[in-house]
N, C-alpha and C. Protein backbone atom coordinates (compact mmCIF):
# COMPACT_ATOMS: atom_id res chain seq x y z
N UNK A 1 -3.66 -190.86 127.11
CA UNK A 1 -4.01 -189.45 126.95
C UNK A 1 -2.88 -188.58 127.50
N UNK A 2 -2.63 -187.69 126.52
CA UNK A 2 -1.56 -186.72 127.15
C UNK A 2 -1.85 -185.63 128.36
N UNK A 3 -0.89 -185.64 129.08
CA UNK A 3 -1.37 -184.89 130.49
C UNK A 3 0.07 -183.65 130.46
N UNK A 4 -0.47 -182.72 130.63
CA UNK A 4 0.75 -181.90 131.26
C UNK A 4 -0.06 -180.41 132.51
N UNK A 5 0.78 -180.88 133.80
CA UNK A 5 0.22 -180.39 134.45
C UNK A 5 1.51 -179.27 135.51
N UNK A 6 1.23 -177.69 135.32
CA UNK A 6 1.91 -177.14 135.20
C UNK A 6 1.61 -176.41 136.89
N UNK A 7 2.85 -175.97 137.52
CA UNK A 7 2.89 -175.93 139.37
C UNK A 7 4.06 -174.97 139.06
N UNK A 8 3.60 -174.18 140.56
CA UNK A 8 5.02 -173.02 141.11
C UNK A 8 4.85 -171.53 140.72
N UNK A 9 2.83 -171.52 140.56
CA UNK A 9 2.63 -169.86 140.38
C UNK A 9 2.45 -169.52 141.80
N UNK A 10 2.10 -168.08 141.56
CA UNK A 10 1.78 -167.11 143.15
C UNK A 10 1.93 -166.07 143.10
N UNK A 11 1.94 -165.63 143.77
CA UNK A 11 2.32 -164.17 143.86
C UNK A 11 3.28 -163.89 144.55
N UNK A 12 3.83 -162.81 143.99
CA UNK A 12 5.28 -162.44 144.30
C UNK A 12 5.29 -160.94 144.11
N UNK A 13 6.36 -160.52 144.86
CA UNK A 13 6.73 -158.93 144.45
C UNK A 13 8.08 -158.86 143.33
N UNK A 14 7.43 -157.73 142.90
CA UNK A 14 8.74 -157.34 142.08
C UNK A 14 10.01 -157.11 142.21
N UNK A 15 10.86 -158.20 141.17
CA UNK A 15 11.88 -157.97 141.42
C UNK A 15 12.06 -159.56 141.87
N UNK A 16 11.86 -160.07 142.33
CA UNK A 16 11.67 -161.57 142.97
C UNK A 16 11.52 -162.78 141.77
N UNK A 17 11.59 -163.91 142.52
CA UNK A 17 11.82 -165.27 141.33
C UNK A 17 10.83 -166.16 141.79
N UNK A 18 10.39 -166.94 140.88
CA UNK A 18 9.68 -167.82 140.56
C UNK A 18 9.87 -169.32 139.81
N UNK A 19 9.59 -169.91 140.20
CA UNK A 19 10.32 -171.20 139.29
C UNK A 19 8.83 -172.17 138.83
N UNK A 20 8.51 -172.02 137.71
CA UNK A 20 7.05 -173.30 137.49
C UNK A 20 7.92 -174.49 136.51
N UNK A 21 6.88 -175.18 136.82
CA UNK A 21 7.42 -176.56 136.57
C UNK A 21 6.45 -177.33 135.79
N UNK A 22 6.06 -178.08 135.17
CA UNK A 22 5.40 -178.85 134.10
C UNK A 22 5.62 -180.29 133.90
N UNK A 23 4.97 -180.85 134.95
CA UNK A 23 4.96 -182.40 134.37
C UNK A 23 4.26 -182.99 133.45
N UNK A 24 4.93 -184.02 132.34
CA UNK A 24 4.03 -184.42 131.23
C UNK A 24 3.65 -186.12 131.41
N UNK A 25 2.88 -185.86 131.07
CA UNK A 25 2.58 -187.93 131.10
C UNK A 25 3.06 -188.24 129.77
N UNK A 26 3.98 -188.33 128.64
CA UNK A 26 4.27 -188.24 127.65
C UNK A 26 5.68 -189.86 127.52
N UNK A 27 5.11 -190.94 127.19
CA UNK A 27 6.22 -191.50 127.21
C UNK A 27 7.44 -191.71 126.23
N UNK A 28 6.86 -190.78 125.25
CA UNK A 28 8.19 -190.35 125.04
C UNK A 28 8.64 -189.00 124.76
N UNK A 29 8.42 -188.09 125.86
CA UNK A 29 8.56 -186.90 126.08
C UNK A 29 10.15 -186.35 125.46
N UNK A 30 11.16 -186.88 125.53
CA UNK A 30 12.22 -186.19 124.83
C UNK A 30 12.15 -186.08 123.27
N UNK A 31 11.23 -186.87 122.76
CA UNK A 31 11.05 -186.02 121.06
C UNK A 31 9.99 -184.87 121.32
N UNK A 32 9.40 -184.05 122.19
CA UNK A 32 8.87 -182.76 122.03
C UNK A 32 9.83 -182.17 122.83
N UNK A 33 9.05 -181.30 121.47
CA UNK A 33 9.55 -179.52 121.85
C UNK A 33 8.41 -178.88 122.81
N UNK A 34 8.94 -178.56 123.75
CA UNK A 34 8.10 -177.97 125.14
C UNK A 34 8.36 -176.59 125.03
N UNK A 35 6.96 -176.06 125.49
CA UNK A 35 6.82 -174.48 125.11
C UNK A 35 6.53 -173.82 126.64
N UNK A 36 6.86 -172.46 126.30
CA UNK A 36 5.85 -171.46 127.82
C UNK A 36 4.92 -170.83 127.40
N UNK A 37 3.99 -170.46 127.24
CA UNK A 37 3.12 -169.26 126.86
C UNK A 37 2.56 -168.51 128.20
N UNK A 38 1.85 -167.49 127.70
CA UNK A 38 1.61 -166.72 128.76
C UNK A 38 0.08 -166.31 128.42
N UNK A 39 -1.18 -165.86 129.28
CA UNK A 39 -2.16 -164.95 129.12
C UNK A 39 -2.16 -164.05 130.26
N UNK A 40 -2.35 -162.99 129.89
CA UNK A 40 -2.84 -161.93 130.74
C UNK A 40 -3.99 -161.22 130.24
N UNK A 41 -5.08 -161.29 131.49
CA UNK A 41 -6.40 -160.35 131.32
C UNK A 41 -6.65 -159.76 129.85
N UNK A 42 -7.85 -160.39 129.09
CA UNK A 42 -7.93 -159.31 128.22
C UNK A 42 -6.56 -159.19 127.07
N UNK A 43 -5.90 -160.32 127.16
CA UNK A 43 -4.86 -160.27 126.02
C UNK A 43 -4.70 -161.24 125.26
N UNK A 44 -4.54 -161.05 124.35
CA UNK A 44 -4.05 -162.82 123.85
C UNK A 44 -2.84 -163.64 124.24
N UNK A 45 -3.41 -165.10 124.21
CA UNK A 45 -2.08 -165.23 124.47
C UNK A 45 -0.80 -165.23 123.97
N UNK A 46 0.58 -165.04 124.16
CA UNK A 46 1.68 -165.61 123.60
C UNK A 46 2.97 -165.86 123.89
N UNK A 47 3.67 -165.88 123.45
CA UNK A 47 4.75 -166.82 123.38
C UNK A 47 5.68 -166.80 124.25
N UNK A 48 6.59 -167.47 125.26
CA UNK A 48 7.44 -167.23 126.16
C UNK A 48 8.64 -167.86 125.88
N UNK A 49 8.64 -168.89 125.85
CA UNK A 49 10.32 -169.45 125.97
C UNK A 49 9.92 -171.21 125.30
N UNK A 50 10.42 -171.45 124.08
CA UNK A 50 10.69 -172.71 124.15
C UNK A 50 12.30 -173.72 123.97
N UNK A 51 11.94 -174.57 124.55
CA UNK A 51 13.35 -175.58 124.57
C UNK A 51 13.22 -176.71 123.50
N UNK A 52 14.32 -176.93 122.98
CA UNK A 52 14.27 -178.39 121.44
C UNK A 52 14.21 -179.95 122.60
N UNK A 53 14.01 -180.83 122.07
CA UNK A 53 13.93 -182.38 122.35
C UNK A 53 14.98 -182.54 123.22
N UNK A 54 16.22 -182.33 123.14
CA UNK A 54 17.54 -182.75 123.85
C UNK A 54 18.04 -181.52 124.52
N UNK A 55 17.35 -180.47 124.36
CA UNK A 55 17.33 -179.37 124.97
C UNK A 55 18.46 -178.18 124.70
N UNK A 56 19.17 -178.73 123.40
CA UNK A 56 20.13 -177.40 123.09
C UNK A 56 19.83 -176.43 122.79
N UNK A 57 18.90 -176.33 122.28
CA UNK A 57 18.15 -174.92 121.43
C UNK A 57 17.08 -174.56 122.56
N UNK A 58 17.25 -173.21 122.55
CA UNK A 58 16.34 -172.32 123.16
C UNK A 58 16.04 -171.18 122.65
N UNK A 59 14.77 -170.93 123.08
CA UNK A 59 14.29 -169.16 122.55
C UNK A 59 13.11 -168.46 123.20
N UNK A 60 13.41 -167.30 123.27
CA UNK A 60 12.73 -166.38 124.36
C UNK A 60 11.95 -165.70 123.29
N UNK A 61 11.19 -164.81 123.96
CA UNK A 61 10.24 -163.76 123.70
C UNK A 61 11.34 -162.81 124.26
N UNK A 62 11.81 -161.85 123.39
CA UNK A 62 11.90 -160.02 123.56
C UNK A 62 12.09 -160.15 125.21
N UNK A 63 10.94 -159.98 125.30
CA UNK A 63 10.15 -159.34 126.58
C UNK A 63 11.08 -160.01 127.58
N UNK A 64 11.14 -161.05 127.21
CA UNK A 64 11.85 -161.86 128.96
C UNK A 64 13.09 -162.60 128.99
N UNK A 65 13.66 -162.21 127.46
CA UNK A 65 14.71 -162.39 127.49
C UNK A 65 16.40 -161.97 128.22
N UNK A 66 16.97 -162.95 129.26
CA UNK A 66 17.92 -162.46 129.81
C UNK A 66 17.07 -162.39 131.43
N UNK A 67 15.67 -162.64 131.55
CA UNK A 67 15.25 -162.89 132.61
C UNK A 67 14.61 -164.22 132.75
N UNK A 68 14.13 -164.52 131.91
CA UNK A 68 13.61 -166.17 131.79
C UNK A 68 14.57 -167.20 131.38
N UNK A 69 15.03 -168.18 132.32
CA UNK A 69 15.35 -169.75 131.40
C UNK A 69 14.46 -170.51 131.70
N UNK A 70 14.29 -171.29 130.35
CA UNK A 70 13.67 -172.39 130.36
C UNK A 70 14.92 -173.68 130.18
N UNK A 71 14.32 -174.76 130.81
CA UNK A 71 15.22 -175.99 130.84
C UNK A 71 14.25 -177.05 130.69
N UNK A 72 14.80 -178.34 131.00
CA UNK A 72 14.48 -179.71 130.98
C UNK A 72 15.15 -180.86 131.51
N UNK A 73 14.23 -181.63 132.12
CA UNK A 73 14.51 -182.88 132.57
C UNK A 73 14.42 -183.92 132.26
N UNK A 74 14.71 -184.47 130.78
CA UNK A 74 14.12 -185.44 129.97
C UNK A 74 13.93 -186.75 131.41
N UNK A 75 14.39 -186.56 132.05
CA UNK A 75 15.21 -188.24 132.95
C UNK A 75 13.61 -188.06 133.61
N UNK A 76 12.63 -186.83 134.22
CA UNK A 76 11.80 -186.62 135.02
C UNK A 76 10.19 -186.17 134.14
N UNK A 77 10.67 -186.28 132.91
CA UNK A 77 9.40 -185.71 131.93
C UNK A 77 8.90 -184.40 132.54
N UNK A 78 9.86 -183.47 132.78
CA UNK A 78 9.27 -182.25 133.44
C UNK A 78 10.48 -180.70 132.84
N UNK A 79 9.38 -179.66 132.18
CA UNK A 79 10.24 -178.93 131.77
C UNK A 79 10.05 -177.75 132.90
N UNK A 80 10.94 -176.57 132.90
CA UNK A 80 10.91 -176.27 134.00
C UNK A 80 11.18 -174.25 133.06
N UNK A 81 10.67 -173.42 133.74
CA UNK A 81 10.40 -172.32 133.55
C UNK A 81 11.12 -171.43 134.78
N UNK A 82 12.55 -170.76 135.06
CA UNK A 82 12.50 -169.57 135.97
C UNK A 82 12.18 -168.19 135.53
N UNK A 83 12.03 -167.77 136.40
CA UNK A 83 11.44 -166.23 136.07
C UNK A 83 12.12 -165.57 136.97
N UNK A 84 13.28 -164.50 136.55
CA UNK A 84 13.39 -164.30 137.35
C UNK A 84 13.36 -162.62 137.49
N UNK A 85 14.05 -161.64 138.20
CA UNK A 85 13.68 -160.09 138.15
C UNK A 85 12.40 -160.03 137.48
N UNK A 86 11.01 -160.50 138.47
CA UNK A 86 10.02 -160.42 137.54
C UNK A 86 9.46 -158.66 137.90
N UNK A 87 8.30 -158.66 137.09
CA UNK A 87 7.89 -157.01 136.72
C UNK A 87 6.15 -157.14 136.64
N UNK A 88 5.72 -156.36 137.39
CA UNK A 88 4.03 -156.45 137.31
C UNK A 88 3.60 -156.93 135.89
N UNK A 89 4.01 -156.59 134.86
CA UNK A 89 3.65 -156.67 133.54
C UNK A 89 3.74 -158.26 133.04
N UNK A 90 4.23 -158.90 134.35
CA UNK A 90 4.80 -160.77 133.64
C UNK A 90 3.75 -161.45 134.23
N UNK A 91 2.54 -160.48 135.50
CA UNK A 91 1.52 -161.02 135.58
C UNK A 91 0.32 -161.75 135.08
N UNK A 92 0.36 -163.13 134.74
CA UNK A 92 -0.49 -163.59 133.71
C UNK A 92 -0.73 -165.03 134.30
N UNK A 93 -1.41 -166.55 133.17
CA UNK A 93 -1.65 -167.21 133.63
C UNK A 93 -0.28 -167.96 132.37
N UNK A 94 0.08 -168.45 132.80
CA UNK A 94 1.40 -169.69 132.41
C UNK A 94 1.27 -170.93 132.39
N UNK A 95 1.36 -171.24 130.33
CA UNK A 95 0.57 -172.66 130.20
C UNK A 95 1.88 -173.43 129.82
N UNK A 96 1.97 -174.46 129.68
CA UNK A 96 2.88 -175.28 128.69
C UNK A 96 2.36 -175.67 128.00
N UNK A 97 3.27 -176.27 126.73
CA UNK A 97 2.34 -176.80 125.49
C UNK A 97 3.68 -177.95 125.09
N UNK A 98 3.24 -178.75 124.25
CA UNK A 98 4.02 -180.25 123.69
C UNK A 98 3.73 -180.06 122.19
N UNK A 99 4.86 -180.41 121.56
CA UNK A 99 4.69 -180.63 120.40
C UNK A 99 5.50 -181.81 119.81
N UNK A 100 5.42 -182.61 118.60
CA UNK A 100 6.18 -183.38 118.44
C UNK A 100 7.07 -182.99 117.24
N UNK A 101 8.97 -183.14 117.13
CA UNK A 101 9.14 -182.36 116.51
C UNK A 101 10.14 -181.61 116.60
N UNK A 102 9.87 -180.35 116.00
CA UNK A 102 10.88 -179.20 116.10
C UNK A 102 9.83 -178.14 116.81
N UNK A 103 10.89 -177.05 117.05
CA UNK A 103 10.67 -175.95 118.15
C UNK A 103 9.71 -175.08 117.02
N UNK A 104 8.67 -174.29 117.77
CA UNK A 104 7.73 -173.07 116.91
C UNK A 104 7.41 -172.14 118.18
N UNK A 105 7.11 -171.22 117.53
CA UNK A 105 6.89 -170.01 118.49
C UNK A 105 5.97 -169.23 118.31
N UNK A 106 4.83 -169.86 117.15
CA UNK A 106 3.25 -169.97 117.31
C UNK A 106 2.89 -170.77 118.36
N UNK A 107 1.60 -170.55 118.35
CA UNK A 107 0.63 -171.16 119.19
C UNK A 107 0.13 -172.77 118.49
N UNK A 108 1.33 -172.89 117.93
CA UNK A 108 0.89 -174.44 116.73
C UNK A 108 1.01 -176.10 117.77
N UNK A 109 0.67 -175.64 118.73
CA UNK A 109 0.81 -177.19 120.14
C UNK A 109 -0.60 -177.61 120.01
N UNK A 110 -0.16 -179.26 119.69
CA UNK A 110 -1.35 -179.78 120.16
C UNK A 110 -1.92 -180.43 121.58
N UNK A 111 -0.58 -179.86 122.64
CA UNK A 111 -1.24 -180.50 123.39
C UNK A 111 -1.07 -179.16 124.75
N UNK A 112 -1.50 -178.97 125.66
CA UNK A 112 -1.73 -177.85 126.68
C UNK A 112 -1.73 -178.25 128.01
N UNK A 113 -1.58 -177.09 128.62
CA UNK A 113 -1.83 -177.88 130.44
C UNK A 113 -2.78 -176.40 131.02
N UNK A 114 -3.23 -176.58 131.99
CA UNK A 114 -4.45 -175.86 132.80
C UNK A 114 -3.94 -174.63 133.00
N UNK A 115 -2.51 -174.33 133.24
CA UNK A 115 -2.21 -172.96 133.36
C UNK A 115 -1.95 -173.01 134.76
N UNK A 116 -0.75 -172.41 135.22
CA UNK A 116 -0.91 -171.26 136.27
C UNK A 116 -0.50 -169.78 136.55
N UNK A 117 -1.22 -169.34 137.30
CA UNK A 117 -1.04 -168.28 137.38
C UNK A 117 -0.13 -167.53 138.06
N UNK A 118 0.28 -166.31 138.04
CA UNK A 118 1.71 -165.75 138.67
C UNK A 118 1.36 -164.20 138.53
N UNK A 119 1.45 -163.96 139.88
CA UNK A 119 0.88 -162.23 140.04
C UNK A 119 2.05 -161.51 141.01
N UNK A 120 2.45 -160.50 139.95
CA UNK A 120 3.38 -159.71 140.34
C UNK A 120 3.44 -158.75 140.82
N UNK A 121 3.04 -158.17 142.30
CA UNK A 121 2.72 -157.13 143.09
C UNK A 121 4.36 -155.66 142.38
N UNK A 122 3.64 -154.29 142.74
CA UNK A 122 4.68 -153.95 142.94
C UNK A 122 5.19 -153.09 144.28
C-alpha cells in the first residue's frame, strides 16, 4: 500500500522559511512525478509546485513562484518542499500527491498524504 507521509508544518511569521518534507513508501518512487498542493479554509484545493521522476523539470504555481523550491531525494524516497519569504495568504494545509509518469498540475494523483499544515502569522 502506498504511504506518503508529509512533516515540517507550523507556524511561522511572515517573511520566514519553512521546509516540509514527504516520505513515500513507494518502491519505486523515482518513476513518479511528486506534487505540492495546498488547502486553505473554505477554498479549494490547488496546485503548488511539482518535480518530474529524475527531477529536471519543475513547475510552480504563479503565486509562489521564485519563493517555493521543490526538490527530491530519489536515494531517500522523500520529496522536499521550501517555502520561503512566506505571506499570511500561504496559510493552508500542504498535501503531497504521487503519480506515475509525467508531471500534471491538476489534481489528477492517485495517491495523497494527510497534509500538513503551515500558519503564517503576520
Amino acid at each position: 500500500q502506498v504511504q506518503l507521509v508529509e512533516s515540517g508544518g507550523g507556524p511561522v511569521q511572515a517573511g520566514n522559511s519553512l521546509r516540509l518534507s514527504c516520505a513515500a513508501s513507494l518502491s519505486t518512487f523515482s518513476t513518479f512525478a511528486m506534487a505540492w498542493f495546498r488547502q486553505a479554509p473554505g477554498k479549494e484545493r490547488e496546485f503548488v509546485a511539482v518535480i518530474s521522476r529524475g527531477g529536471s523539470s519543475t513547475y510552480y504555481a504563479d503565486s509562489v513562484k521564485g519563493r517555493f523550491t521543490i526538490s527530491r531525494d530519489n536515494a531517500k524516497n522523500t520529496v522536499y518542499l521550501h517555502l520561503n519569504n512566506l505571506k499570511p495568504e500561504d496559510t493552508a494545509v500542504y498535501y503531497c500527491a504521487a503519480r506515475s509518469g509525467v508531471v500534471v498540475t491538476t489534481t489528477d494523483y492517485p495517491y495523497w498524504g494527510q497534509g500538513t499544515q503551515a500558519t503564517v502569522s503576520s
